[in-house]
Protein backbone atom coordinates (compact mmCIF):
# COMPACT_ATOMS: atom_id res chain seq x y z
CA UNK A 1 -25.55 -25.15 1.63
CA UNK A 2 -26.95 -21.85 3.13
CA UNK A 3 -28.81 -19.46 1.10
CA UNK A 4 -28.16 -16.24 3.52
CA UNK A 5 -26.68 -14.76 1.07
CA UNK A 6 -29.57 -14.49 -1.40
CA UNK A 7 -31.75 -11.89 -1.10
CA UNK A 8 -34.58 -12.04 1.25
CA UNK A 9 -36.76 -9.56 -1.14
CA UNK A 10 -36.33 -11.25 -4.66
CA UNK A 11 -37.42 -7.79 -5.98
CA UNK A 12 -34.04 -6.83 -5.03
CA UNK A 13 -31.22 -8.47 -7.01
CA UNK A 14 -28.03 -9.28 -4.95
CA UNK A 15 -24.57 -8.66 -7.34
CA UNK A 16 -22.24 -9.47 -5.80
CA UNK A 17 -19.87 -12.04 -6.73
CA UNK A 18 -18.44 -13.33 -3.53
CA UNK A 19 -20.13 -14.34 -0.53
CA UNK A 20 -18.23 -13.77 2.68
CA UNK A 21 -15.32 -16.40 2.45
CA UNK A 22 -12.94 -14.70 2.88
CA UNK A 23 -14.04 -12.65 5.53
CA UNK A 24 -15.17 -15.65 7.84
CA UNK A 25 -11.73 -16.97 8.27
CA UNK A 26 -10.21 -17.73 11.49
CA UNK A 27 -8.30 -15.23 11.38
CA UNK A 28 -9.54 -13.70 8.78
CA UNK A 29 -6.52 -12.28 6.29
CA UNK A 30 -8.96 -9.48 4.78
CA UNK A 31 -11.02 -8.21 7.27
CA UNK A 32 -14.64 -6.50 5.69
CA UNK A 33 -16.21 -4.62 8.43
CA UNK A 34 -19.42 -1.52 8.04
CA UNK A 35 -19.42 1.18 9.89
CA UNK A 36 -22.41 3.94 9.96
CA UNK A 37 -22.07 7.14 8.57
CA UNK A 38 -21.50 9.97 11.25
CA UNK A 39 -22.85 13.55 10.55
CA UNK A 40 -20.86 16.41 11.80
CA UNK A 41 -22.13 16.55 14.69
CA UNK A 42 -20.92 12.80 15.47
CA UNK A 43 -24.62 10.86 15.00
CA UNK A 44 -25.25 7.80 13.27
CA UNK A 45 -27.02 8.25 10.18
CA UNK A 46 -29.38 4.90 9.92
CA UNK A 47 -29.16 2.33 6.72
CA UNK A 48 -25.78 4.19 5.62
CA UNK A 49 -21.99 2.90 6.04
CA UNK A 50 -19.06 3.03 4.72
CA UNK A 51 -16.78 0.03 3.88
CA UNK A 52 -13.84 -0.94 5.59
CA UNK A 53 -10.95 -3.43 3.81
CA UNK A 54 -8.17 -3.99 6.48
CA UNK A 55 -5.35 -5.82 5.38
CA UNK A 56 -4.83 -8.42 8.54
CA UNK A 57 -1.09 -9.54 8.52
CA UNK A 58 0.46 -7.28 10.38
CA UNK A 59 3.18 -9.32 11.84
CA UNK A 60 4.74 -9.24 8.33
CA UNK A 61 3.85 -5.46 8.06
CA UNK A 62 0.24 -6.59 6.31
CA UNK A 63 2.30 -7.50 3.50
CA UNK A 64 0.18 -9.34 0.93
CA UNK A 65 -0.40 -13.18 0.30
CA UNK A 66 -1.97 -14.59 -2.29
CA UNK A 67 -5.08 -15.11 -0.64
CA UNK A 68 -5.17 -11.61 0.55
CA UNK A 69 -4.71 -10.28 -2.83
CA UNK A 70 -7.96 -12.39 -3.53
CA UNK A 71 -9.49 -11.12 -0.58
CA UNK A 72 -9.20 -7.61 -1.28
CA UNK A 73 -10.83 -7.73 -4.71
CA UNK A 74 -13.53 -9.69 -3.01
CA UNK A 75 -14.00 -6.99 -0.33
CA UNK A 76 -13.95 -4.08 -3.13
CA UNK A 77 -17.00 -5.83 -5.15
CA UNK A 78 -18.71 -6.59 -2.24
CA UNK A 79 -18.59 -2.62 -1.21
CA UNK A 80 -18.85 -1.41 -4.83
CA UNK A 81 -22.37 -3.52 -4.99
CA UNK A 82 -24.11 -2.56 -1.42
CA UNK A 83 -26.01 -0.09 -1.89
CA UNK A 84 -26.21 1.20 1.34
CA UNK A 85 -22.18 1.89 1.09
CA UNK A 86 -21.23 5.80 0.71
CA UNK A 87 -17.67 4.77 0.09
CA UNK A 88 -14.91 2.15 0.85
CA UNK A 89 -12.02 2.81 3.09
CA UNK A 90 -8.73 0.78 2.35
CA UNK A 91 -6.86 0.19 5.29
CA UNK A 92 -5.03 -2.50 7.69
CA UNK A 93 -4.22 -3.34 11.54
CA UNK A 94 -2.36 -2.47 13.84
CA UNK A 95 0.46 1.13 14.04
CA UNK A 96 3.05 0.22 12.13
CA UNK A 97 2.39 -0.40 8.51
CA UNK A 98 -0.95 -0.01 5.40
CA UNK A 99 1.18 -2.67 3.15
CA UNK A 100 4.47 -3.05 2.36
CA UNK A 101 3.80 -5.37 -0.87
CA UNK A 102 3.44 -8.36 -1.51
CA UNK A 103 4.64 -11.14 1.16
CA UNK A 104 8.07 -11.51 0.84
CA UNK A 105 8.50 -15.06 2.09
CA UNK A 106 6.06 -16.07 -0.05
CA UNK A 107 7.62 -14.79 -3.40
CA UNK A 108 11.02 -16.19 -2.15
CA UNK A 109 10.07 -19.76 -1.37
CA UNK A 110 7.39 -20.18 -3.74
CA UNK A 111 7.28 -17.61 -6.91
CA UNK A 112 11.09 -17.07 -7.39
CA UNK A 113 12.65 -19.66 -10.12
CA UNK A 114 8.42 -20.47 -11.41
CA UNK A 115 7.95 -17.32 -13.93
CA UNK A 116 4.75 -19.12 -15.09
CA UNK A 117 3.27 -19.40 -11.52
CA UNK A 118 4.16 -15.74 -10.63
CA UNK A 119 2.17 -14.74 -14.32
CA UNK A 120 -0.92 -16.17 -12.87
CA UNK A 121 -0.21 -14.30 -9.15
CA UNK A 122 -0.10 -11.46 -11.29
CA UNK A 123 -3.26 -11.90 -12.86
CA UNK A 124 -4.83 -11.56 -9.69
CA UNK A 125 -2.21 -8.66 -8.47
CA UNK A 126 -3.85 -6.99 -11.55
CA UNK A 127 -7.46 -7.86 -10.39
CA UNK A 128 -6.79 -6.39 -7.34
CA UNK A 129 -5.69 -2.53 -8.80
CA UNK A 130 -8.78 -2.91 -11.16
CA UNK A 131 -11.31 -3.51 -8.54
CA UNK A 132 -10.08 -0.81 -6.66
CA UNK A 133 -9.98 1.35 -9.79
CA UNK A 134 -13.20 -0.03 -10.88
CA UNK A 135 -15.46 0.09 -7.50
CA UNK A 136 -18.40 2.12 -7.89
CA UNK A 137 -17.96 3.78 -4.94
CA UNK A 138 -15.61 6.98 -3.85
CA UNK A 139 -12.25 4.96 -2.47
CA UNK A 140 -9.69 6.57 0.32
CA UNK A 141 -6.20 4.88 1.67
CA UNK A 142 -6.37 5.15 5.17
CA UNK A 143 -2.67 5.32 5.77
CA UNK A 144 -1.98 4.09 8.99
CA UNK A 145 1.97 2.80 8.79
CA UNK A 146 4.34 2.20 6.24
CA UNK A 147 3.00 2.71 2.64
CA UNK A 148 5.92 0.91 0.81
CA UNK A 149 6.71 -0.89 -2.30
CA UNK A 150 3.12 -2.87 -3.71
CA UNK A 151 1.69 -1.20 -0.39
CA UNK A 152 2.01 1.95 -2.06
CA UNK A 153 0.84 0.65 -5.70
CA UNK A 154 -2.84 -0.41 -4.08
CA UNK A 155 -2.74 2.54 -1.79
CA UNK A 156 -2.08 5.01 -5.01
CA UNK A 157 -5.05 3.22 -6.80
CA UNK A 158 -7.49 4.80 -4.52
CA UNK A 159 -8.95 7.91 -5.10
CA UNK A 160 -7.64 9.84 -1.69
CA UNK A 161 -5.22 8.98 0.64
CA UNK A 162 -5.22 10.40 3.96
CA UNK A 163 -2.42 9.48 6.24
CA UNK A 164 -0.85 9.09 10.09
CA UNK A 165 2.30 11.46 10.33
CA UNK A 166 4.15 8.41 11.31
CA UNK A 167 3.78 7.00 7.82
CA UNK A 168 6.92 6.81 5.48
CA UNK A 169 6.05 6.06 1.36
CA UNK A 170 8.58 4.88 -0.72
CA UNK A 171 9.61 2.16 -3.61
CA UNK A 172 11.86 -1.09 -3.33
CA UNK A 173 11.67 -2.78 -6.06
CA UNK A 174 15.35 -1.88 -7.72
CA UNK A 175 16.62 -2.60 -4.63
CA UNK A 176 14.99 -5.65 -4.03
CA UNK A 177 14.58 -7.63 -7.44
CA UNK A 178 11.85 -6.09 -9.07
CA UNK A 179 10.28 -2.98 -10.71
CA UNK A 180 6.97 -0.92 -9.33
CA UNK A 181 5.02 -1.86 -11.95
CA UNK A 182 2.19 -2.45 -10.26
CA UNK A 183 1.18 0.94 -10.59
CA UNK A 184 3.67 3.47 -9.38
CA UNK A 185 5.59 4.14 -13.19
CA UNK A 186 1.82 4.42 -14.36
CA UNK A 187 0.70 6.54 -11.40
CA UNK A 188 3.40 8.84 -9.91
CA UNK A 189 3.71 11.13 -13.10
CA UNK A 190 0.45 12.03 -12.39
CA UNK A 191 0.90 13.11 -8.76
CA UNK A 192 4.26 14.43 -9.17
CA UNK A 193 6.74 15.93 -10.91
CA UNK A 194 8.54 13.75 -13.50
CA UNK A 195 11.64 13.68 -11.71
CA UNK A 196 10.16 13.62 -8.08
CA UNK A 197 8.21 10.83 -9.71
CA UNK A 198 11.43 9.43 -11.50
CA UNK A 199 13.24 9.57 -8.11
CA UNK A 200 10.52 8.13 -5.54
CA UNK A 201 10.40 5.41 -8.03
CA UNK A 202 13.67 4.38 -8.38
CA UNK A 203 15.79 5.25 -5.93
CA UNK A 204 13.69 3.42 -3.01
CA UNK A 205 14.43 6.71 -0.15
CA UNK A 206 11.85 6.63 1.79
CA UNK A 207 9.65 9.85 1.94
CA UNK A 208 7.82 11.30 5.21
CA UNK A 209 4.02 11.77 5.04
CA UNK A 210 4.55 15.54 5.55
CA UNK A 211 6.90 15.59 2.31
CA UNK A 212 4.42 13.43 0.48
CA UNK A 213 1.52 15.92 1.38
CA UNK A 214 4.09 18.85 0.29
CA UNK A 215 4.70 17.23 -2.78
CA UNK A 216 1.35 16.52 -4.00
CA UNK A 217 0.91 12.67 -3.26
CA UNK A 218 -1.80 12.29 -0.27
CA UNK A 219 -4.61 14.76 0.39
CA UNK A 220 -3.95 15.03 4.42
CA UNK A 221 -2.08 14.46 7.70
CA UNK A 222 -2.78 13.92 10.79
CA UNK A 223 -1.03 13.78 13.85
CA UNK A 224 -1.09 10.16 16.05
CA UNK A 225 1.43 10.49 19.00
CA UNK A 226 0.44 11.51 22.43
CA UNK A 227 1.82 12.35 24.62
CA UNK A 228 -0.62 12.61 28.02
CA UNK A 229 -3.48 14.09 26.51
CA UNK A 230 -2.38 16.04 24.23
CA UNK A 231 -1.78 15.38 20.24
CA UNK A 232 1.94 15.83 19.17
CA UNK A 233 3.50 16.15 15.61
CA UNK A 234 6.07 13.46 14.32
CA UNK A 235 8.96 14.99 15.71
CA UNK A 236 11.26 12.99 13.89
CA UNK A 237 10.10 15.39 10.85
CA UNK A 238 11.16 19.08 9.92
CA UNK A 239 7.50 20.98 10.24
CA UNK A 240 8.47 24.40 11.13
CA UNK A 241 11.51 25.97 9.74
CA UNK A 242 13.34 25.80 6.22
CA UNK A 243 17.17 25.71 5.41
CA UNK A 244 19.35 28.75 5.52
CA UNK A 245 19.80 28.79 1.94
CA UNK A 246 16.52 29.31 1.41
CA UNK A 247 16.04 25.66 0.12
CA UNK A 248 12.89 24.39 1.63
CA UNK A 249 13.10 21.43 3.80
CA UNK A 250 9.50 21.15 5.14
CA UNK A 251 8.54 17.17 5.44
CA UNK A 252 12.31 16.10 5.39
CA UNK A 253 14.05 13.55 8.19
CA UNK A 254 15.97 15.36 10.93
CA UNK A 255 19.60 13.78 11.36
CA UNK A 256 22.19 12.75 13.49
CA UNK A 257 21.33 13.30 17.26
CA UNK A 258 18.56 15.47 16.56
CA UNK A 259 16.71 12.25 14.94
CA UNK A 260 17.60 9.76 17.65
CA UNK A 261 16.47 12.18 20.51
CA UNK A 262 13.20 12.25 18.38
CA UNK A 263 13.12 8.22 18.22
CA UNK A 264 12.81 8.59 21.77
CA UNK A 265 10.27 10.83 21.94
CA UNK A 266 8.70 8.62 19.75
CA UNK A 267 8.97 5.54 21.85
CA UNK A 268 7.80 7.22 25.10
CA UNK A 269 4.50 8.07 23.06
CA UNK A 270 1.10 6.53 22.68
CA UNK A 271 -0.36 5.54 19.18
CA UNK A 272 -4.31 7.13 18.71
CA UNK A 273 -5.97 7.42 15.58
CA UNK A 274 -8.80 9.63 16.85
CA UNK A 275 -7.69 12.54 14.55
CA UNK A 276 -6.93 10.56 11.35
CA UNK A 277 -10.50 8.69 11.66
CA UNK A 278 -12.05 12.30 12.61
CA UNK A 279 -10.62 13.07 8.92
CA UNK A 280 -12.27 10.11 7.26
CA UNK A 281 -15.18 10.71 8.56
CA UNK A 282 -15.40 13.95 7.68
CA UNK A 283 -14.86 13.08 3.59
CA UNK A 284 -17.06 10.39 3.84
CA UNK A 285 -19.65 13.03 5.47
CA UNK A 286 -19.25 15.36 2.36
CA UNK A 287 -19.84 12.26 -0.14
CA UNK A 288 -23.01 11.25 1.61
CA UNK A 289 -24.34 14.94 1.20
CA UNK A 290 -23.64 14.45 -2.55
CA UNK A 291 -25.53 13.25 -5.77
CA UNK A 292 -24.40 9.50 -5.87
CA UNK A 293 -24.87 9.65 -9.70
CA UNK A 294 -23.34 12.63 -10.35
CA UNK A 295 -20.33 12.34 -7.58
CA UNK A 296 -19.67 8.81 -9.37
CA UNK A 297 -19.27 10.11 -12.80
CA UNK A 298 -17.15 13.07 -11.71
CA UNK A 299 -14.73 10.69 -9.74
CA UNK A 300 -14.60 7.92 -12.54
CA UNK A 301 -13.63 11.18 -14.83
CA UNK A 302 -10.78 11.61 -12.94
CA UNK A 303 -9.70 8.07 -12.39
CA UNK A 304 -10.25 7.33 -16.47
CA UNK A 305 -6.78 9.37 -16.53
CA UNK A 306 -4.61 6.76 -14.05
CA UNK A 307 -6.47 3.73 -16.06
CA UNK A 308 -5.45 5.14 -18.81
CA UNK A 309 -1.73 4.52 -18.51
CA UNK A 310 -2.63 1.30 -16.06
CA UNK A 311 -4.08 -0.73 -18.71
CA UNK A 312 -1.56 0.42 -21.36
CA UNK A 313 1.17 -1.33 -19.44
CA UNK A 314 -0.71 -3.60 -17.32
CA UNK A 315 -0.22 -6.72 -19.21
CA UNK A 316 3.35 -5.76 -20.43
CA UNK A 317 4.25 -5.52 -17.01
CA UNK A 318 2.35 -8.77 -16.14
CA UNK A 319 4.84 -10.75 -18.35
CA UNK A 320 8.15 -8.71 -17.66
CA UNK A 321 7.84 -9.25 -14.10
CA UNK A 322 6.67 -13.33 -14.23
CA UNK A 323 10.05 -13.37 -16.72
CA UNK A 324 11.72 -11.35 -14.07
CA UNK A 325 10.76 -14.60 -11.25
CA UNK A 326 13.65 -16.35 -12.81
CA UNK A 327 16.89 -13.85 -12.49
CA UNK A 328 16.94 -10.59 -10.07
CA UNK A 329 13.28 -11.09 -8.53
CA UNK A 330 15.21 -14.87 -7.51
CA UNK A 331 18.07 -12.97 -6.04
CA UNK A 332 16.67 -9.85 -4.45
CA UNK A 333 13.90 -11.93 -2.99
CA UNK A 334 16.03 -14.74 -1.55
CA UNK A 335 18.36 -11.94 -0.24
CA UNK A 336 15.69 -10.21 1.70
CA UNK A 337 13.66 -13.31 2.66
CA UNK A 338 17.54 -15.06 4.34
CA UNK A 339 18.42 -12.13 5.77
CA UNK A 340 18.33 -13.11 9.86
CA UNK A 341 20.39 -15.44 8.71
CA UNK A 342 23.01 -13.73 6.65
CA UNK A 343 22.76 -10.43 8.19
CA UNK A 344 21.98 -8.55 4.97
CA UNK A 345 19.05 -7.72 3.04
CA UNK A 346 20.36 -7.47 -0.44
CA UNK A 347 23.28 -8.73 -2.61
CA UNK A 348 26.44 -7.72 -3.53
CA UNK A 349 25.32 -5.77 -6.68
CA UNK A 350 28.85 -4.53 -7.44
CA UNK A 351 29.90 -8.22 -7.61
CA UNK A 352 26.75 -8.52 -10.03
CA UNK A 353 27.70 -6.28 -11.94
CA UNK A 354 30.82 -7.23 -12.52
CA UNK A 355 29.68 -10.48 -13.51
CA UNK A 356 27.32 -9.24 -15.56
CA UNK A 357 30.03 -6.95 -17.33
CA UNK A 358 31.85 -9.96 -17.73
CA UNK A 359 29.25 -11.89 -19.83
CA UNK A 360 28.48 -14.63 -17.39
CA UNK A 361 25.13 -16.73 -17.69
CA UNK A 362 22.90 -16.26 -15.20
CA UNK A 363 23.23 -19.50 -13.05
CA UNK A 364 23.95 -20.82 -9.72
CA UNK A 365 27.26 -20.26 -9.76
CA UNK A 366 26.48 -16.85 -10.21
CA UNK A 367 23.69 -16.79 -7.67
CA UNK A 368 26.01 -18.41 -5.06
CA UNK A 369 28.78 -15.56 -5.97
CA UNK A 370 26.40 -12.56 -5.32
CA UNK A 371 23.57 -13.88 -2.61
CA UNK A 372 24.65 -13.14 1.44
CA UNK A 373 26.41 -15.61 2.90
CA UNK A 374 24.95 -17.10 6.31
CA UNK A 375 26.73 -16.07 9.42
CA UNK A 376 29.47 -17.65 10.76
CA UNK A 377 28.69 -19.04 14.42
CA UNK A 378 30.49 -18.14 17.39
């Protein structure tokens, strides 16, 4: 076995838990990459980087597997114990999407119907928020896509969030079989108002990241689309007027033809993060020129308020939703998982209702009554 990993001075202890297994993949699900600090005026500082954790799946929208759930607690020790790291940057690949959740296909075809199975996913699920909560280092979401369901849970768990104008933030779980308790009914109140925080959570609309900015959620936005040279705004997003009631509409979705001619605009444009990565690097630049001690202590003050409420609920939640596996996590999973197939994404939940209003067990019979049926072919 290779001892790399040690420590080549044996004056210097190494801490961390994990060597790089999970990085060395092929591909690699979590990717762990350092990048140097740059100064303002765009220099390399020597011996001093910041962390990047990339979620790598982004054919399913860098949704999360079990082994990347593992992955990213690995990668959030592994930056919270170099101590040439100024602070870790949570991320993923590609244009489209940080996370949205965990991996669908998985929960469907293995988790649904074992409760006890999904209890020890959620163990690790858990892991992952605390080592994000817990890293000794200053943490920021790099929102570069979708921010959606558990994809917004992780990304909320970091101490800024700093996001692409193309991003959209939202819940699903109601919608989909579940509850966001993995962080948003502990975390929202704190960001937002209670019923902007009751709504986001429940209703699973799906908010722009110029009304999430408005609202209090992220820290910044940055524009991504080009067109030619020059940097253009989401268009698809009201920036620069308000209603004629006087009812402010900054951040909202345009509608009707208005949003489809903006789709297109949208299409005919070229993704660049140059701006957004300007804007990381400009935080990280102000941590570095900080008192590690003293910055550490200041942002643990403030996080000891979200892990307050998280590790009230944390285990509550851990049981509720392994219980949940067996009933509407089975159905709003399935539903979502069969749905090129069926041509829907969820079930008939007046039909489950009614059902349910009725008295029925929960059993295939009723599961058969209220899941999509598969297309008929032609």
């Amino acid at each position: 076995m290779s001892l790399d990993w040690l420590p080549k001075d044996d004056k210097i202890k190494n801490h961390d838990l994990w060597r790089d297994e999970y990085f060395r993949r092929d591909p690699p699900s979590i990717i762990y990459e350092l990048k140097p600090i740059i100064d303002n005026e765009g220099n390399k500082v020597k011996g001093l980087n910041s962390a990047w954790i990339m979620l790598n799946n982004p054919a399913q929208y860098n949704s999360y597997t079990t082994d990347m759930v593992k992955g990213v607690i690995a990668g959030f020790h592994k930056a919270s114990m170099d101590r040439s790291v100024v602070a870790a940057i949570f991320t993923a690949v590609g244009d489209k999407a940080f996370c949205t959740g965990g991996n669908t296909k998985e929960y469907a075809e293995y988790y649904s119907g074992r409760p006890n199975e999904y209890g020890l996913y959620m163990d690790l699920f858990n892991g992952m928020v605390d080592s994000i909560l817990n890293c000794k280092k200053p943490t920021i979401c790099r929102v570069n896509g979708m921010r959606v369901a558990g994809g917004q849970e992780i990304g909320m768990a970091c101490d800024i969030a700093v996001s692409s104008d193309t991003a959209i933030f939202g819940q699903a779980g109601p919608r989909h079989g579940s509850a966001p308790d993995g962080g948003s009914t502990d975390f929202l109140p704190w960001y937002l108002g209670i019923e902007d925080a009751m709504w986001n959570c429940i209703s699973c609309e799906l908010w722009s990241a110029y009304k999430m900015k408005r609202v209090g959620l992220i820290s910044k936005v940055e524009p991504v689309l080009k067109q030619g040279n020059k940097f253009i705004r989401n268009p698809t997003i009201i920036t620069d007027k308000y209603a004629e009631d006087g009812e402010l509409v900054y951040g909202e979705f345009l509608k009707g033809e208005e949003f489809k001619k903006a789709r297109e605009i949208m299409k005919s444009s070229q993704t660049d993060f140059e701006l957004l990565d300007k804007t990381v690097n400009k935080i990280v630049w102000t941590y570095t020129n900080l008192m590690p001690g003293c910055l550490m202590k200041s942002i643990d003050g403030i996080r000891m308020k979200k892990k307050f409420f998280w590790d009230q609920t944390k285990l509550a939640n851990r049981h509720w939703l392994s219980a949940n596996m067996a009933t509407e996590a089975f159905l709003g999973f399935h539903a979502f998982n069969n749905r090129k197939t069926t041509g829907k994404d969820v079930i008939d939940f007046i039909k489950y209702r009614q059902l349910l209003a009725e008295g029925r067990p929960f059993d295939e019979k009723l599961k058969e009554a209220v899941l999509p049926k598969p297309l008929k072919k032609p």
